[in-house]
Protein backbone atom coordinates (compact mmCIF):
# COMPACT_ATOMS: atom_id res chain seq x y z
CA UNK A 1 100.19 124.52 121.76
CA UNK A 2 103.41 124.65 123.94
CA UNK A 3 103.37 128.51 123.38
CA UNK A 4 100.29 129.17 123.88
CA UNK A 5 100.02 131.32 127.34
CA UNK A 6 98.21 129.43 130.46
CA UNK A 7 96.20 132.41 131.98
CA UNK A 8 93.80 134.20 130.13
CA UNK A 9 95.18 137.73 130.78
CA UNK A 10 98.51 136.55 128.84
CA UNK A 11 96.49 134.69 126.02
CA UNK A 12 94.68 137.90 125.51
CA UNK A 13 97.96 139.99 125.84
CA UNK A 14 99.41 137.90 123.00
CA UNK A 15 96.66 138.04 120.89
CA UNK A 16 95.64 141.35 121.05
CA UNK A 17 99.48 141.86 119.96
CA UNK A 18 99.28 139.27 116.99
CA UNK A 19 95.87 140.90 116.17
CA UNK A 20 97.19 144.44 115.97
CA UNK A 21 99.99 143.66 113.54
CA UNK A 22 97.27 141.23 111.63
CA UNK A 23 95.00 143.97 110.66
CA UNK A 24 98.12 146.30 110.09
CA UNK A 25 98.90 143.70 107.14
CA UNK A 26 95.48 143.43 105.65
CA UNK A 27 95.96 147.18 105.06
CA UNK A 28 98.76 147.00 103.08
CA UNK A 29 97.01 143.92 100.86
CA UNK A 30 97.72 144.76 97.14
CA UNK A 31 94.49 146.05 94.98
CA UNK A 32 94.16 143.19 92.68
CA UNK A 33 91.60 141.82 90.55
CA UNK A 34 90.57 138.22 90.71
CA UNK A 35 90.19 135.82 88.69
CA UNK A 36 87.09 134.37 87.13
CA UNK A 37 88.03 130.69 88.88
CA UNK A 38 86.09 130.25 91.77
CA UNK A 39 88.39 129.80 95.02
CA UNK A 40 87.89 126.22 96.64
CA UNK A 41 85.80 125.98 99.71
CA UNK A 42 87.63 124.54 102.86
CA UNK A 43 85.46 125.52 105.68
CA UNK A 44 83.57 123.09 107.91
CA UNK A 45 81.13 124.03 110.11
CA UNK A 46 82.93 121.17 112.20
CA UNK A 47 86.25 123.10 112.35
CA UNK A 48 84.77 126.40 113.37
CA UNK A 49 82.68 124.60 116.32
CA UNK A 50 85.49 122.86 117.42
CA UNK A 51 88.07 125.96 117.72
CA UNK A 52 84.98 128.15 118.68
CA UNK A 53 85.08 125.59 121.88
CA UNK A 54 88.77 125.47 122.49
CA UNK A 55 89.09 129.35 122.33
CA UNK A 56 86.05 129.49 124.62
CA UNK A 57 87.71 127.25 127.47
CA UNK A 58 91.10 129.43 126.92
CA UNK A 59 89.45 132.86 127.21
CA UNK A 60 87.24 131.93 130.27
CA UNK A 61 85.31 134.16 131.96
CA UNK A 62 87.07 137.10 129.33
CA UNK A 63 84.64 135.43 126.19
CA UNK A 64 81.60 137.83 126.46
CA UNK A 65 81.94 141.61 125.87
CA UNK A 66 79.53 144.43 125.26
CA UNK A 67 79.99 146.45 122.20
CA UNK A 68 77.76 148.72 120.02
CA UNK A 69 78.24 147.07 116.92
CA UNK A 70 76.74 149.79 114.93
CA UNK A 71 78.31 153.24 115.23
CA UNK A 72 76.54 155.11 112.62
CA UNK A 73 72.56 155.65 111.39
CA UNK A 74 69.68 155.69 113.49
CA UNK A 75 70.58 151.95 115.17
CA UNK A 76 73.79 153.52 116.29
CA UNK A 77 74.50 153.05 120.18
CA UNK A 78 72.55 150.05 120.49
CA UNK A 79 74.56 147.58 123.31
CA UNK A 80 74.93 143.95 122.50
CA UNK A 81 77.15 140.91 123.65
CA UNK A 82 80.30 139.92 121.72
CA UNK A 83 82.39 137.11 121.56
CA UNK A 84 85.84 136.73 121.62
CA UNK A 85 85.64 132.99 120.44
CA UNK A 86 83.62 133.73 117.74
CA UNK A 87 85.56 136.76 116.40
CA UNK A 88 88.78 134.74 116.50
CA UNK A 89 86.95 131.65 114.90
CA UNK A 90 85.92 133.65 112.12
CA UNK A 91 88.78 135.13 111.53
CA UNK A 92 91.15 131.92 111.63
CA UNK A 93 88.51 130.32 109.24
CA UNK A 94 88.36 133.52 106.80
CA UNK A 95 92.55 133.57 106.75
CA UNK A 96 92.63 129.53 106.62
CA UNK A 97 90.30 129.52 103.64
CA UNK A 98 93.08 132.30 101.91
CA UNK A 99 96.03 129.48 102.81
CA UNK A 100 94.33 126.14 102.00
CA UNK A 101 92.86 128.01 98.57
CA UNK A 102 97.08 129.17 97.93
CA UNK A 103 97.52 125.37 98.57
CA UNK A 104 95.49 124.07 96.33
CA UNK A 105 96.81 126.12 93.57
CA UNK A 106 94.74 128.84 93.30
CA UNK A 107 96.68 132.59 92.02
CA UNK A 108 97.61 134.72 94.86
CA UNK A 109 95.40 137.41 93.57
CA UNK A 110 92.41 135.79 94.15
CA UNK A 111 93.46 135.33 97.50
CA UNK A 112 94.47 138.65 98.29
CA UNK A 113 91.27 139.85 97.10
CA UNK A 114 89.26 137.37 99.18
CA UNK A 115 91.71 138.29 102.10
CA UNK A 116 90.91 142.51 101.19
CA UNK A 117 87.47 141.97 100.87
CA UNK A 118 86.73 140.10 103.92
CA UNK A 119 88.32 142.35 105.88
CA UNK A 120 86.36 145.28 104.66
CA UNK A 121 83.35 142.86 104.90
CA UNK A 122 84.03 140.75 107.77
CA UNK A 123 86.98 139.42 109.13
CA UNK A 124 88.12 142.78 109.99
CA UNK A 125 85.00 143.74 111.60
CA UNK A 126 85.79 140.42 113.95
CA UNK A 127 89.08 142.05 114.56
CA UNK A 128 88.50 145.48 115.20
CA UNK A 129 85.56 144.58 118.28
CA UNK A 130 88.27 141.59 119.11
CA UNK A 131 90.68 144.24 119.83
CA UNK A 132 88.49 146.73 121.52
CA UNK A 133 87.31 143.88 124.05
CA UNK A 134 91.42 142.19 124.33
CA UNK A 135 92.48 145.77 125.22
CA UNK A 136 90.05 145.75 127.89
CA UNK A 137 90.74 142.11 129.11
C-alpha cells in the first residue's frame, strides 16, 4: 500500500489514469466462446465490504457523486447518488473473480468472456460513471 497516494485528489488522479487504460483493454478482449464448465465462484460478500470500507476512508469526502444513470428512454435524466467505493469494489471483485478463476485452472476463454461480458453488463458501467465522477474529483 506503499504506493498508494495519501490525499484523495492524487488517489483519484491515479485511478482515474489506471481506470482509463483498464477499460481501453476490455475493448480489445478477444470474442471467444466459453466453455460449458462453469467458472468457480470466489467472491465474498466479506471481501467486497471490507475494500468497499477501505476505499471509502481513502476517497473521503470525494465518495458520493451525482450521475444520471440512465441516458436513454423515458427514465432518462433522472439524478441519483453514486459511489466511488462501490464502483471500484465491483469492479476489483468482477476482475478478481477473472484471476482467481485463471488460477484455479479454468481456460482463458471463459475468462475473457466473463471479463467481455461484464463489462458490457456491469463492470464497465462501474467504470464509465467512476471515471466521469474521478475526472471531476
Amino acid at each position: 500500500m506503499s504506493d498508494v497516494p495519501a490525499e484523495p485528489v492524487d488517489f483519484c488522479w491515479l485511478v482515474r489514469s489506471q481506470l482509463a487504460d483498464l477499460l481501453a483493454a476490455g475493448f480489445r478482449l478477444p470474442d471467444v466462446e466459453p466453455s460449458s464448465d462453469d467458472m468457480p465462484s470466489t467472491f465474498t460478500v466479506e471481501r467486497w465490504a471490507e475494500l468497499l470500507g477501505a476505499l471509502q476512508a481513502k476517497l473521503g469526502n470525494l465518495d458520493l457523486y451525482s450521475s444520471n444513470l440512465v441516458t436513454r428512454g423515458a427514465d432518462a435524466g433522472g439524478v441519483t447518488v453514486g459511489s466511488l467505493a462501490d464502483d471500484l469494489a465491483d469492479i476489483w471483485c468482477d476482475l478478481r473473480a477473472g484471476f482467481n478463476a485463471l488460477d484455479a485452472g479454468s481456460p482463458w476463454q471463459d475468462v475473457a468472456w466473463e471479463w467481455r461480458f461484464g463489462l458490457q453488463t456491469h463492470w464497465g458501467k462501474h467504470a464509465v460513471e467512476a471515471l466521469r465522477a474521478l475526472h471531476d474529483a
